[in-house]
C-alpha atoms as a PDB file:
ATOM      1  CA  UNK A   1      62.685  91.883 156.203  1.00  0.00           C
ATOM      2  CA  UNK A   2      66.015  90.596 155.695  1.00  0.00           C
ATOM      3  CA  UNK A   3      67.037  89.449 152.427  1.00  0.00           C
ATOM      4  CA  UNK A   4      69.598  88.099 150.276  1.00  0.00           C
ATOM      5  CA  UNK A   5      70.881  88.320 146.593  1.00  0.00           C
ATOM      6  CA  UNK A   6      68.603  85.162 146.620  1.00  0.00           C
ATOM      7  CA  UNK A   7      65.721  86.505 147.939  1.00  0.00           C
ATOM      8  CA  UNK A   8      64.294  86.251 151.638  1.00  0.00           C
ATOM      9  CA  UNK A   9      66.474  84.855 154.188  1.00  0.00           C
ATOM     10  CA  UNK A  10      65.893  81.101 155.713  1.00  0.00           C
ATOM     11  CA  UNK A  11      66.554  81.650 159.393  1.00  0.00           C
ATOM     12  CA  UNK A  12      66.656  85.087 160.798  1.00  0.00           C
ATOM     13  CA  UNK A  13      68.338  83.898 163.662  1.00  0.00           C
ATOM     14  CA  UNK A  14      71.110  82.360 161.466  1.00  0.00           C
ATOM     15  CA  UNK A  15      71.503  85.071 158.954  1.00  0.00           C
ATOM     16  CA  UNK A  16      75.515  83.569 158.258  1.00  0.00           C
ATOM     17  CA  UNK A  17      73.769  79.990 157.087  1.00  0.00           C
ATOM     18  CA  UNK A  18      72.836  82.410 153.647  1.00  0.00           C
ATOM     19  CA  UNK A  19      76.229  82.885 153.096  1.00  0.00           C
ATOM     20  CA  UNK A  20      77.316  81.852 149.466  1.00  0.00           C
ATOM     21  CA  UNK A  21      78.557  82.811 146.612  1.00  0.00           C
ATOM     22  CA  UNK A  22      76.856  85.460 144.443  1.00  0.00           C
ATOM     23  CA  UNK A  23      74.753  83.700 141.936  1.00  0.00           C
ATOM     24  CA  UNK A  24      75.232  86.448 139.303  1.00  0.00           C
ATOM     25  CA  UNK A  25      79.275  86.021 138.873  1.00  0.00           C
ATOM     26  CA  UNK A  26      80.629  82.730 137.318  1.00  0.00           C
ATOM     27  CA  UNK A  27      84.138  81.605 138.350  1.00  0.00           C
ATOM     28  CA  UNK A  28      85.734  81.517 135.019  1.00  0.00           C
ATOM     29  CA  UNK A  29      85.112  83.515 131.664  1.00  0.00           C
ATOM     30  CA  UNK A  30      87.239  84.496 129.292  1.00  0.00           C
ATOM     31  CA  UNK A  31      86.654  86.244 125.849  1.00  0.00           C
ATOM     32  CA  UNK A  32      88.529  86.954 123.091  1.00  0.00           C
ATOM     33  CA  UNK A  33      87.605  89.246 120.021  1.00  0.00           C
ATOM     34  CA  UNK A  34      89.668  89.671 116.850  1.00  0.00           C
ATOM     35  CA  UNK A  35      89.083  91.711 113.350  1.00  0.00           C
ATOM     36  CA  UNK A  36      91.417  90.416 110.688  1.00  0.00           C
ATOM     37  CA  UNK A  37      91.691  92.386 107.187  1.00  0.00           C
ATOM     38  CA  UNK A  38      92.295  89.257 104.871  1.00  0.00           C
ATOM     39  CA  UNK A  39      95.651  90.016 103.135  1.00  0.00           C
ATOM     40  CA  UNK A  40      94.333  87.870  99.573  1.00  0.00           C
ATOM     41  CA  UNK A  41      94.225  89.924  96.604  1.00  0.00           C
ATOM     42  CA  UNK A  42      94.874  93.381  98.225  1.00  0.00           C
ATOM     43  CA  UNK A  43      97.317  94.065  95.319  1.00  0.00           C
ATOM     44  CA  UNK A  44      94.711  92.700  92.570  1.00  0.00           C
ATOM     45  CA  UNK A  45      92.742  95.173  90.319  1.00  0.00           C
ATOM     46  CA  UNK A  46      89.520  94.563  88.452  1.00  0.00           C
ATOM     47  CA  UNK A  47      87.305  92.069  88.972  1.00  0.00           C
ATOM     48  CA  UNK A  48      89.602  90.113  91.373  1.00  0.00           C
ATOM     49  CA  UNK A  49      90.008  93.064  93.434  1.00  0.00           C
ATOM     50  CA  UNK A  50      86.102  93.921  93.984  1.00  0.00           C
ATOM     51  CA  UNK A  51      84.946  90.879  94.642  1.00  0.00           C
ATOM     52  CA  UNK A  52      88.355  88.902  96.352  1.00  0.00           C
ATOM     53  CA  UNK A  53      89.874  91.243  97.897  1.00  0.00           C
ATOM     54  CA  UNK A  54      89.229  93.624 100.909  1.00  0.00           C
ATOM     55  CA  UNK A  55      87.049  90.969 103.074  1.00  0.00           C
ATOM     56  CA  UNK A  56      87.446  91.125 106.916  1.00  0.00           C
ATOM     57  CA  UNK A  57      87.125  88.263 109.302  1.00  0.00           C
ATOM     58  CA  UNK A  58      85.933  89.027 113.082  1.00  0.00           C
ATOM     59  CA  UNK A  59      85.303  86.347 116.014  1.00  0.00           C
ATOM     60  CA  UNK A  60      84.342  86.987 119.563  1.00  0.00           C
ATOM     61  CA  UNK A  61      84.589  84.312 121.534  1.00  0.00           C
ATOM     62  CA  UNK A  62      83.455  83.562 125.143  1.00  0.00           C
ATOM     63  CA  UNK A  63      84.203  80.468 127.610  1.00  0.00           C
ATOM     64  CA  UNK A  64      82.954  80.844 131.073  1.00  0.00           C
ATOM     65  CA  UNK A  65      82.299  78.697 134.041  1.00  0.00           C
ATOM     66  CA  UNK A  66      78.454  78.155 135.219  1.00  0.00           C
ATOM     67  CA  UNK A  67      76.487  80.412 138.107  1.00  0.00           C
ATOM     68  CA  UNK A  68      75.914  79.526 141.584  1.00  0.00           C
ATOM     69  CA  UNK A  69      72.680  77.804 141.700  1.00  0.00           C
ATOM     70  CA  UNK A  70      70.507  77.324 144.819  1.00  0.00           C
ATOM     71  CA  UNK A  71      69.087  74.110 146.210  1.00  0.00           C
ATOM     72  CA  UNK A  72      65.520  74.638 146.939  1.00  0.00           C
ATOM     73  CA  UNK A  73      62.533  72.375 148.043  1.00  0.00           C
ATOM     74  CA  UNK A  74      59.533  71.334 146.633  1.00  0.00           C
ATOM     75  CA  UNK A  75      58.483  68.792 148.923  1.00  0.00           C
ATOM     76  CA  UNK A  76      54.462  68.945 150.286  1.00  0.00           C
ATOM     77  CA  UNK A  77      55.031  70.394 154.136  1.00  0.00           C
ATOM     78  CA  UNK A  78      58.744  71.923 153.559  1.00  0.00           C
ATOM     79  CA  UNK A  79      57.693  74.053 156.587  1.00  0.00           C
ATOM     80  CA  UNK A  80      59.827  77.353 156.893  1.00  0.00           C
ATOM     81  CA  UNK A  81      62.588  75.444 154.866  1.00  0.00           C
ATOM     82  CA  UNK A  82      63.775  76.790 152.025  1.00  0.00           C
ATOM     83  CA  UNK A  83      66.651  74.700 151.364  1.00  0.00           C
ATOM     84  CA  UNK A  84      66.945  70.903 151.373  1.00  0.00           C
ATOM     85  CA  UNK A  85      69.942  69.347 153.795  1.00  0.00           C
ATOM     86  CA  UNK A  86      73.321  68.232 152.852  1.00  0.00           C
ATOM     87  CA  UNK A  87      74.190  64.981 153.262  1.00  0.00           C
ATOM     88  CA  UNK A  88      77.392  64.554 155.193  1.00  0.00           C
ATOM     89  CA  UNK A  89      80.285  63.166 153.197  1.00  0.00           C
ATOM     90  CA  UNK A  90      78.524  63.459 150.244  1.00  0.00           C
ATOM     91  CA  UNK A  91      80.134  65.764 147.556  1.00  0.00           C
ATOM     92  CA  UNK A  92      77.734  67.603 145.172  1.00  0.00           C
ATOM     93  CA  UNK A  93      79.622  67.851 142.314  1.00  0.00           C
ATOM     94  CA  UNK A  94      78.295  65.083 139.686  1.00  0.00           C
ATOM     95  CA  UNK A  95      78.397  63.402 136.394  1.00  0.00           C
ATOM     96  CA  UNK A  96      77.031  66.638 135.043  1.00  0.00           C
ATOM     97  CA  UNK A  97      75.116  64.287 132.092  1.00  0.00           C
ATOM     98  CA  UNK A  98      72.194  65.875 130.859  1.00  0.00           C
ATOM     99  CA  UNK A  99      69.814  63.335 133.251  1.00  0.00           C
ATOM    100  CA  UNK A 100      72.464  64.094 136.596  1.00  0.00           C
ATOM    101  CA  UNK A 101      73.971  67.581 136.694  1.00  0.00           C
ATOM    102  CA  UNK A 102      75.145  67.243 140.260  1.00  0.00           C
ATOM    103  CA  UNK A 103      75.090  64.513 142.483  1.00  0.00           C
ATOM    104  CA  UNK A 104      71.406  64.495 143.626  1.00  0.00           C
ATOM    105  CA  UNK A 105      71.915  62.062 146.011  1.00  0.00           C
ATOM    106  CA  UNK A 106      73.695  65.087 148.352  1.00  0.00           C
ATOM    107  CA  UNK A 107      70.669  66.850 149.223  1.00  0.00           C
ATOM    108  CA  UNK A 108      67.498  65.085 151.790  1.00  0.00           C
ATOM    109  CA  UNK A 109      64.670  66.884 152.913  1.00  0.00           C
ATOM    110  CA  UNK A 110      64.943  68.478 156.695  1.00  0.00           C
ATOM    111  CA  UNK A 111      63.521  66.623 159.300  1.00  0.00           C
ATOM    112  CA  UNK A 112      59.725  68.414 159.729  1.00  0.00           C
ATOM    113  CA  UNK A 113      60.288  71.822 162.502  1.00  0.00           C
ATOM    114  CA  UNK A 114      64.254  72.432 161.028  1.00  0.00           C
ATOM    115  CA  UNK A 115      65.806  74.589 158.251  1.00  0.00           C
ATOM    116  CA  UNK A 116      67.586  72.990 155.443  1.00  0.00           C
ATOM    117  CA  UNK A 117      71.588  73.305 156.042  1.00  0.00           C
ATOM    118  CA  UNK A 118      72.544  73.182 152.096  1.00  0.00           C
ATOM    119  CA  UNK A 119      74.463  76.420 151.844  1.00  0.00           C
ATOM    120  CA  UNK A 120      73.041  79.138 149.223  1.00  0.00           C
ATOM    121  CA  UNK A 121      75.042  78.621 145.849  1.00  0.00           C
ATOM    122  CA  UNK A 122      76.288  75.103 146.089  1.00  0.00           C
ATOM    123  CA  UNK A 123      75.385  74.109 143.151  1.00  0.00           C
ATOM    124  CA  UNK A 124      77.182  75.175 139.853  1.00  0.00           C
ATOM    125  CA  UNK A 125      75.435  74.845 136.603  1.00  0.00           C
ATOM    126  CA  UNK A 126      76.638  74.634 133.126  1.00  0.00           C
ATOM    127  CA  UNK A 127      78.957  76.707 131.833  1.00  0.00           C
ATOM    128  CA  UNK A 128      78.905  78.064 128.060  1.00  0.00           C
ATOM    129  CA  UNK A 129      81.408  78.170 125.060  1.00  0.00           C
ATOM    130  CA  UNK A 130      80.170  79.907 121.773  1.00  0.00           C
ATOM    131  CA  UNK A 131      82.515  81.014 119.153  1.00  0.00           C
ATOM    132  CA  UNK A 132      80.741  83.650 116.813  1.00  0.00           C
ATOM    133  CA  UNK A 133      82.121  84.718 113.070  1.00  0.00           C
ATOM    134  CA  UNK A 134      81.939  87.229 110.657  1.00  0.00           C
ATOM    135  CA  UNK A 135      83.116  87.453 107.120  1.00  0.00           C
ATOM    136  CA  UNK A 136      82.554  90.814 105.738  1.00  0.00           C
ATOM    137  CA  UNK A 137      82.829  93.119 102.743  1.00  0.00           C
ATOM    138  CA  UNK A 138      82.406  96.601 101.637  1.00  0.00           C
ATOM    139  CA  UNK A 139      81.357  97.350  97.941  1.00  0.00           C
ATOM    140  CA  UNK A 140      81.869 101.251  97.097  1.00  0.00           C
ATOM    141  CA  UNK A 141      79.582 102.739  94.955  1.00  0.00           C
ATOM    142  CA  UNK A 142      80.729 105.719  93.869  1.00  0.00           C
ATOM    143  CA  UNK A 143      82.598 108.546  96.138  1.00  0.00           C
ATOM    144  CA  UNK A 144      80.244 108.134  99.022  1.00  0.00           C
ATOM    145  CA  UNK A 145      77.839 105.235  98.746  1.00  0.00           C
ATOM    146  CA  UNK A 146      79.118 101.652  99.497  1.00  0.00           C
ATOM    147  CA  UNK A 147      77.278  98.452 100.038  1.00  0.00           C
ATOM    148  CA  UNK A 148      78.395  96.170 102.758  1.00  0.00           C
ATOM    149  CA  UNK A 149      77.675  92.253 102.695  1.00  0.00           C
ATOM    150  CA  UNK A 150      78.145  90.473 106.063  1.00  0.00           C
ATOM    151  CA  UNK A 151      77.836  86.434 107.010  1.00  0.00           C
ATOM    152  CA  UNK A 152      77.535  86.253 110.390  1.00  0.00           C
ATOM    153  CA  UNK A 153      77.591  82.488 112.260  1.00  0.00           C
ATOM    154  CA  UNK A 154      76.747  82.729 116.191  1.00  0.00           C
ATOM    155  CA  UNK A 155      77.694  79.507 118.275  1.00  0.00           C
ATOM    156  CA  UNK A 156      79.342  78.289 114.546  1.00  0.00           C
ATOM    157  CA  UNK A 157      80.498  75.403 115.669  1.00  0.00           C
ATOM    158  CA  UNK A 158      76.722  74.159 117.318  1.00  0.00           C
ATOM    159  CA  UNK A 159      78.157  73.344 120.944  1.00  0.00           C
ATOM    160  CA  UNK A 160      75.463  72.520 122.752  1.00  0.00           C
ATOM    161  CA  UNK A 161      75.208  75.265 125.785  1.00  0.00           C
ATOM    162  CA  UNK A 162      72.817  74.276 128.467  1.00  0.00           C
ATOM    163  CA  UNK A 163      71.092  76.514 129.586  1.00  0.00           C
ATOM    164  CA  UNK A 164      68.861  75.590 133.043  1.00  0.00           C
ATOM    165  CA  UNK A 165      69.078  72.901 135.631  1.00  0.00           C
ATOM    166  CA  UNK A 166      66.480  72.073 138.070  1.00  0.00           C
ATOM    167  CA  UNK A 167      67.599  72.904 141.954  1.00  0.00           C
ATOM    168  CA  UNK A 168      64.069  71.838 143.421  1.00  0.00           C
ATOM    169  CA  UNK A 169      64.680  68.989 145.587  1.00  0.00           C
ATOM    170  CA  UNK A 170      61.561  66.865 145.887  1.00  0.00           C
ATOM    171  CA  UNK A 171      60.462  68.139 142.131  1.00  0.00           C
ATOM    172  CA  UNK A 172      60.162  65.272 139.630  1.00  0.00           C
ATOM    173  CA  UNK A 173      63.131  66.785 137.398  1.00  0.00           C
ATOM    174  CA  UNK A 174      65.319  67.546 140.620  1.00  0.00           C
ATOM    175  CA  UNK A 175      68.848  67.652 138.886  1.00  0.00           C
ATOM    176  CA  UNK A 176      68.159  67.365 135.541  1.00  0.00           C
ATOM    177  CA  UNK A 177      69.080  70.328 132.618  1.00  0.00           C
ATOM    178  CA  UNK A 178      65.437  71.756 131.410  1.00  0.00           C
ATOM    179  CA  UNK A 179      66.569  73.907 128.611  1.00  0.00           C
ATOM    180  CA  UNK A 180      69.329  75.052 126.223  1.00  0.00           C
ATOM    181  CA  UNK A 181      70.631  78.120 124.891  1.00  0.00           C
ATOM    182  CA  UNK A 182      70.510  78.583 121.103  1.00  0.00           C
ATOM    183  CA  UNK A 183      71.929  76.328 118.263  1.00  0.00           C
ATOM    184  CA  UNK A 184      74.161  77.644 115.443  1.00  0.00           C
ATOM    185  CA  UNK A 185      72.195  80.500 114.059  1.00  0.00           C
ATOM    186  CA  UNK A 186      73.299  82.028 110.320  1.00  0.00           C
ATOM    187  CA  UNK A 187      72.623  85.534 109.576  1.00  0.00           C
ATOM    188  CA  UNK A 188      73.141  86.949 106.205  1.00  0.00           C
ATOM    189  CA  UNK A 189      72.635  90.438 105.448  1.00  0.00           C
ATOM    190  CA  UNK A 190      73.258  93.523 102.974  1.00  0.00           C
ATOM    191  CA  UNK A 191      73.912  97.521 103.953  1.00  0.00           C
ATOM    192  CA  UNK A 192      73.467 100.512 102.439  1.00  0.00           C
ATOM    193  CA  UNK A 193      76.044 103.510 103.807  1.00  0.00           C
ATOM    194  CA  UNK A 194      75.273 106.883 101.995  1.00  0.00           C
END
C-alpha cells in the first residue's frame, strides 16, 4: 500500500494529486532566548545585596507560522474520496475569525464515482506566538548550599494561540477552530542545591 506523510493515498493511479506540503513543518518560526544578569545593586552589601541584587531575567520566545492542514470529507457516501474538490477561482485563504478559518466556501463535495481534487496541505492553520519569562535568584547558604527562587510566566502576555481547526468538509464545524493551546500559566517555585 502506498502511502503518504498523510496517511493512505487517494488515487493510486494519480499518486502526484498527494503532492503537498509536509504537514509537520510550518513556513515561518522564529525564536529567540535571552538570560540577562540584572545589573541593580550588584555593588550593594547587606540586606540590599541578598535580597536586590543578583536576580536574572530569561525569555524564550517563539513566533511561527501554522501547519499544512488537510481537507477531508465527512459527507454520508464520500465513496473512495478522501478529499473534498476545489472550487475553481476560489482562493482558500479566509477571514481566519474563530467561526471562518479559511474560506469554506472553496471546497464542494466530488461528484459520486470521482476523487476529490483539493491538494493535500492546502489549508494552513493558526500559527502561535508565546513569550515565556523568568525572574530568578540564588540565595547561598553557607559554602555549598544555596536556595534558588524562580517566577516563571509561560504565554505571559495571554495571547490567545489556537490550537485546532476542523478540515472535515461536510462536518457540522467544517472550518471552524475547536480548541486552544494554554492560557498564561504562573509557576512559582523554590530549590535546594547542596
Amino acid at each position: 500500500m502506498i502511502t503518504s506523510s498523510y496517511g493512505s493515498v487517494q488515487d493510486f493511479y494519480h499518486v502526484n494529486n498527494d503532492n503537498g506540503p509536509s504537514g509537520v513543518t510550518p513556513y515561518h518560526v522564529f525564536s529567540l532566548s535571552a538570560v540577562w544578569s540584572l545589573p541593580w545593586y550588584v555593588q550593594a552589601s547587606g540586606v540590599k545585596r541578598a535580597f536586590l541584587g543578583g536576580w536574572q531575567f530569561s525569555d524564550v520566545t517563539a513566533i511561527q507560522g501554522g501547519f499544512p492542514l488537510d481537507p477531508g470529507l465527512a459527507t454520508a457516501t464520500p465513496g473512495l474520496a478522501t478529499r473534498p474538490d476545489h472550487v475553481p477561482g476560489q482562493s482558500i485563504l479566509g477571514p481566519k475569525t474563530v467561526n471562518e478559518w479559511f474560506n469554506t466556501s472553496a471546497f464542494a463535495a466530488p461528484a459520486p464515482g470521482f476523487f476529490g481534487n483539493a491538494r493535500t496541505g492546502s489549508i494552513t492553520g493558526p500559527g502561535t506566538i508565546s513569550f515565556d519569562m523568568a525572574l530568578y535568584k540564588d540565595f547561598n547558604i553557607g559554602e555549598r548550599a544555596k536556595v534558588q527562587f524562580r517566577s516563571e510566566f509561560f504565554n505571559i502576555f495571554n495571547h490567545t494561540n489556537f490550537a485546532n481547526v476542523s478540515t472535515a468538509f461536510g462536518s457540522g464545524n467544517f472550518g471552524q477552530v475547536t480548541s486552544a493551546r494554554d492560557p498564561r500559566i504562573l509557576e512559582l517555585a523554590l530549590r535546594f542545591q547542596f
